[in-house]
C-alpha atoms as a PDB file:
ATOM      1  CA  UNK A   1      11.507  11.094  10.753  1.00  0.00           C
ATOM      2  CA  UNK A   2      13.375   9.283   8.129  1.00  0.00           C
ATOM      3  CA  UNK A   3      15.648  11.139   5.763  1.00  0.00           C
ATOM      4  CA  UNK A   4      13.863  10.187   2.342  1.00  0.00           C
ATOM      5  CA  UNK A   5      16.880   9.444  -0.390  1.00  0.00           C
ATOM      6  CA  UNK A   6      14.084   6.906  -2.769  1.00  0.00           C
ATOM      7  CA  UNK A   7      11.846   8.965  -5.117  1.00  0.00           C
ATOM      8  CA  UNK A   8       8.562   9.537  -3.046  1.00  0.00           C
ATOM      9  CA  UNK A   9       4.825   9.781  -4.342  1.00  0.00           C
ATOM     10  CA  UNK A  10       3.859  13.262  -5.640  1.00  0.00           C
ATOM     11  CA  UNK A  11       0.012  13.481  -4.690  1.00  0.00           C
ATOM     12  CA  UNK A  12      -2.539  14.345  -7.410  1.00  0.00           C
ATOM     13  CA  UNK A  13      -6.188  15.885  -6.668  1.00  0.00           C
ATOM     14  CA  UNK A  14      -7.170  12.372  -7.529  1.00  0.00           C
ATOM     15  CA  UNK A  15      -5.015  10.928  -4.398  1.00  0.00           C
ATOM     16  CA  UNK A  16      -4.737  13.778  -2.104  1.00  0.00           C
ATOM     17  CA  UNK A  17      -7.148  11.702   0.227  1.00  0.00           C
ATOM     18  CA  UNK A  18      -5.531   8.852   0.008  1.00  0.00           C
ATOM     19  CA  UNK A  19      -2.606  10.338   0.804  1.00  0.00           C
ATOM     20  CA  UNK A  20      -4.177  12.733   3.629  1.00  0.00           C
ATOM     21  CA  UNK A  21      -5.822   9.683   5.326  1.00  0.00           C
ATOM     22  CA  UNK A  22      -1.860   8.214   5.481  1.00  0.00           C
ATOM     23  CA  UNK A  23      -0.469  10.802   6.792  1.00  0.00           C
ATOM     24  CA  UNK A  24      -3.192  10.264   9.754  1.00  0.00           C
ATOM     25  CA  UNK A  25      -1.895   6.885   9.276  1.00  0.00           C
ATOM     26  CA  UNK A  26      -5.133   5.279   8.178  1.00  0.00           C
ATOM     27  CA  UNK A  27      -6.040   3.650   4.994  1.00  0.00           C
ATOM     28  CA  UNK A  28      -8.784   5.435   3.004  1.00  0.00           C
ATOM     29  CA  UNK A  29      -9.840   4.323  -0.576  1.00  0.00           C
ATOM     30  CA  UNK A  30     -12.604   4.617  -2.442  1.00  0.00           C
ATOM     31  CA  UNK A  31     -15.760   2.988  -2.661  1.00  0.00           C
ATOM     32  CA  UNK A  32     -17.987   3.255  -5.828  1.00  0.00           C
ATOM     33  CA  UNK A  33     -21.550   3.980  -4.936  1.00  0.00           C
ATOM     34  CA  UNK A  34     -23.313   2.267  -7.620  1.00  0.00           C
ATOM     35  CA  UNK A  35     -21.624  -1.689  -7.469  1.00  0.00           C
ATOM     36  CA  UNK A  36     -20.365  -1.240  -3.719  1.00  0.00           C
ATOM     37  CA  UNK A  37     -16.791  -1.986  -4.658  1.00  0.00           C
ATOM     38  CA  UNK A  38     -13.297  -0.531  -3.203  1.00  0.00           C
ATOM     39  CA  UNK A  39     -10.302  -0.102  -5.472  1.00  0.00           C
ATOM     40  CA  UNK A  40      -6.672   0.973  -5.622  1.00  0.00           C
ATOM     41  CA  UNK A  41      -4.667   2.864  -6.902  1.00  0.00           C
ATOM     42  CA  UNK A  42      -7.012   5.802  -6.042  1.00  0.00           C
ATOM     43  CA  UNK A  43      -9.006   7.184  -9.618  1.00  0.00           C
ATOM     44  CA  UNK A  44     -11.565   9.335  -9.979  1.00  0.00           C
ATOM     45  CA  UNK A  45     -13.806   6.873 -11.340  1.00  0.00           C
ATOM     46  CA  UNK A  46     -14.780   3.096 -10.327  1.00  0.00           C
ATOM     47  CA  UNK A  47     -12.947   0.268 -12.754  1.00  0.00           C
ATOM     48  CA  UNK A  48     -15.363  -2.274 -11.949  1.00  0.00           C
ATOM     49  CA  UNK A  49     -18.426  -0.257 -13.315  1.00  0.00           C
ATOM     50  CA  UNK A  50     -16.927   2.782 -14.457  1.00  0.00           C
ATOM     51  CA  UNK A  51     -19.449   4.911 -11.988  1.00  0.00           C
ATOM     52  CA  UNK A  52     -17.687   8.531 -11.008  1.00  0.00           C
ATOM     53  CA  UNK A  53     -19.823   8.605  -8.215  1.00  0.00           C
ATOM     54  CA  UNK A  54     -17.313   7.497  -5.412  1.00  0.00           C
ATOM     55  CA  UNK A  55     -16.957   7.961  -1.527  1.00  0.00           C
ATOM     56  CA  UNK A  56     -13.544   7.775   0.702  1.00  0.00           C
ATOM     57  CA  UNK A  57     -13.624   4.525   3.377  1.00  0.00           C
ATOM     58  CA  UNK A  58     -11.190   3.598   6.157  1.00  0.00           C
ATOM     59  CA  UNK A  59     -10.182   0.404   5.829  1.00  0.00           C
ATOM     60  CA  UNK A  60      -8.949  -2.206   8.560  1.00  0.00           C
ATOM     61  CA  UNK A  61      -5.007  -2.344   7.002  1.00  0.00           C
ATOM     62  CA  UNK A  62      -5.434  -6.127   7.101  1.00  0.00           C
ATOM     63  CA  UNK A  63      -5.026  -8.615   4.767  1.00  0.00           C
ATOM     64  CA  UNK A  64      -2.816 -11.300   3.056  1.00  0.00           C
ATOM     65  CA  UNK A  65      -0.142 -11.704   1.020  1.00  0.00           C
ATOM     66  CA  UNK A  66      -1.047 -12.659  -2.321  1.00  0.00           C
ATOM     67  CA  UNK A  67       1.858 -12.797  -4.119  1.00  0.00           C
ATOM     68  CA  UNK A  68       5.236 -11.594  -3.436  1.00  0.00           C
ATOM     69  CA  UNK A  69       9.508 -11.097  -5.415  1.00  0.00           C
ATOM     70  CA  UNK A  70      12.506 -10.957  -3.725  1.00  0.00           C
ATOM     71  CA  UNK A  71      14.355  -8.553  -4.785  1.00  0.00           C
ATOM     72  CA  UNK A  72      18.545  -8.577  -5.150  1.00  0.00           C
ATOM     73  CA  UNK A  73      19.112  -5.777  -7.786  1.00  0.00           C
ATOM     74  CA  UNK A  74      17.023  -2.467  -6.328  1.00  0.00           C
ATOM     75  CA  UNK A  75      16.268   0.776  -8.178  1.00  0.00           C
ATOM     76  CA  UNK A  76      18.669   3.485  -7.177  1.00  0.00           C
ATOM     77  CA  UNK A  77      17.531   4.630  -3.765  1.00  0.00           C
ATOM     78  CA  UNK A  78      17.149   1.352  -2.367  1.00  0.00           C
ATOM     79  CA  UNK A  79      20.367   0.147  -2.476  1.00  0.00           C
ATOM     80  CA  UNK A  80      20.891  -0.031   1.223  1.00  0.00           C
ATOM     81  CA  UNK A  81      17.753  -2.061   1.729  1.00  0.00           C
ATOM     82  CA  UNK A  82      18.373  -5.296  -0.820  1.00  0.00           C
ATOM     83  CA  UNK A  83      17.475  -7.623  -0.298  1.00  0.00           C
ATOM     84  CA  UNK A  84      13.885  -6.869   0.604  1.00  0.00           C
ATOM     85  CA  UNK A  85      10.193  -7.874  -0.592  1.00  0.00           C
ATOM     86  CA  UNK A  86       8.471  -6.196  -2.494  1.00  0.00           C
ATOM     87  CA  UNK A  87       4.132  -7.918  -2.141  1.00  0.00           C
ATOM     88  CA  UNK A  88       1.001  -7.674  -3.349  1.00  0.00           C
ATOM     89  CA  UNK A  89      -1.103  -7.559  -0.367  1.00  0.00           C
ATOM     90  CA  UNK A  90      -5.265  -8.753  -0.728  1.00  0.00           C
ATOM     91  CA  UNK A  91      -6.541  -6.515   1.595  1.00  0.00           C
ATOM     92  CA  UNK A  92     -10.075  -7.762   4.310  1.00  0.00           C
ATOM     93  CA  UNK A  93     -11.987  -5.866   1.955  1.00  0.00           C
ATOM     94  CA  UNK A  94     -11.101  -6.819  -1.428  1.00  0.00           C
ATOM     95  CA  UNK A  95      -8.446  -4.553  -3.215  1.00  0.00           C
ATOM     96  CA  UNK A  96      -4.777  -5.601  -3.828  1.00  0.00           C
ATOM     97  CA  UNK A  97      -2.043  -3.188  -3.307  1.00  0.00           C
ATOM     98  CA  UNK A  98       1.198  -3.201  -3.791  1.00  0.00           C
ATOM     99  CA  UNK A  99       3.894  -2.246  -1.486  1.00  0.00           C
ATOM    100  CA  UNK A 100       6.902  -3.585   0.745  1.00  0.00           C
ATOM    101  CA  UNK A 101       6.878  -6.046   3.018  1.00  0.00           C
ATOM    102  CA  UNK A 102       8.911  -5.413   6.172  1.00  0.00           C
ATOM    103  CA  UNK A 103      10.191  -7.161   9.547  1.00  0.00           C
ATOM    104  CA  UNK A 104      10.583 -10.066   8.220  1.00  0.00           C
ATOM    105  CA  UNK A 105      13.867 -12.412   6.929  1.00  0.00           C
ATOM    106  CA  UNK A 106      13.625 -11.718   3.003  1.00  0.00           C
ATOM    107  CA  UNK A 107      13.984 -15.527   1.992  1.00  0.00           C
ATOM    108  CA  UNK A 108      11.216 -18.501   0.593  1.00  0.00           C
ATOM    109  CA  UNK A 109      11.672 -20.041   3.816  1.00  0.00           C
ATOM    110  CA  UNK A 110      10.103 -17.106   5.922  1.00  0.00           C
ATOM    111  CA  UNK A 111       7.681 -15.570   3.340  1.00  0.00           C
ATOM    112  CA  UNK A 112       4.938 -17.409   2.590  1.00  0.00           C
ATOM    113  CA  UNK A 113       1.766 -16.614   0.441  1.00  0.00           C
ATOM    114  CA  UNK A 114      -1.394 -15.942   2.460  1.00  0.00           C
ATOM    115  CA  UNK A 115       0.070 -15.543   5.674  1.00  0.00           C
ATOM    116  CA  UNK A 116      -2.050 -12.806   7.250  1.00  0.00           C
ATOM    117  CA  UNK A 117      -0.153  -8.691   6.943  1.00  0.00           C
ATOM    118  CA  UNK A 118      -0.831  -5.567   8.561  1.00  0.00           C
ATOM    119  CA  UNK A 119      -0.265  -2.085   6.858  1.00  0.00           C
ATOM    120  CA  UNK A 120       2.212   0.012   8.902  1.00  0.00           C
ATOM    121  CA  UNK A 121       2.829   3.847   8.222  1.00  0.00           C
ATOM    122  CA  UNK A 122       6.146   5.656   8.256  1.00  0.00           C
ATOM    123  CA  UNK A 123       6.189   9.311   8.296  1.00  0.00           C
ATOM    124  CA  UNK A 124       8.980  10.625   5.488  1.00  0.00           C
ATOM    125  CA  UNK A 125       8.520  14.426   6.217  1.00  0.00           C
ATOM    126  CA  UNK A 126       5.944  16.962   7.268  1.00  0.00           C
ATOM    127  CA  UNK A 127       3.536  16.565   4.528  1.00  0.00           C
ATOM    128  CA  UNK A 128       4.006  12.674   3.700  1.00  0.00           C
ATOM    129  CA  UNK A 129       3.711   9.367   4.963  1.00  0.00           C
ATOM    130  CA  UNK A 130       4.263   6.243   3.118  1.00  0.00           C
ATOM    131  CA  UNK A 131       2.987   2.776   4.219  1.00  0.00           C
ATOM    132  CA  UNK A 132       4.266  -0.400   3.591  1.00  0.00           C
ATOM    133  CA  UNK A 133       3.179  -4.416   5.269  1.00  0.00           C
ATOM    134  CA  UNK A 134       4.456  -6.690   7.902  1.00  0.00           C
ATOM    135  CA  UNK A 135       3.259 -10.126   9.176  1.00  0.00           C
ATOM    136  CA  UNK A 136       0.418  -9.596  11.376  1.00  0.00           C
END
């Protein structure tokens, strides 16, 4: 498993099974029970009807990238990475999320908006895994 030297996630009750389903490396988020819809960031409440009646769903991990930065100047803790991408991914199912985009050149010429993604999941340590894209 990686050493993890970037500030990681802290789980809330709110995202414990989001973050649960990760480190099982699948992709759970919840769907609202009254208007059908998905959404992330995990809440405890729907944003598209505001109905707290809510259910956990796997999701396929597939999508496309929606919109995308290239980033030159990283955050401390990702110093050794920059360049790299950081994407908003439209998920199969609806929801955007953001996260990294991975094995791929970081440059215009190779990135390219809606070109299909995959989620990917890399275990950090015992309790956590983070996930992140690459071009499906």
């Amino acid at each position: 498993m990686a050493a993890a030297s970037k500030p990681l996630p802290k789980p809330t009750p709110d995202t414990q099974p989001f973050w649960d389903a990760a480190k099982r490396h699948q992709l759970s988020l919840p769907k609202c029970k009254a208007c059908g819809q998905l959404h992330y960031f995990p809440r405890p409440f729907c944003p598209h009807c505001f109905s707290w009646d809510l259910e956990w769903v796997r999701c396929s991990g597939k999508g496309k990238l929606y919109s995308y930065v290239i980033n030159h100047r990283p955050a401390p803790g990702f110093e050794e990475e920059a360049p790299y991408v950081i994407a908003v991914v439209e998920l199969d199912e609806g929801p955007r999320m953001l996260s990294n985009l991975i094995d791929i050149e970081p440059t215009p010429e190779a990135v390219q908006v809606d070109m299909p993604v995959e989620i990917l999941f890399q275990d950090v340590n015992e309790e956590l895994s983070i996930f992140k894209f690459r071009p499906a």
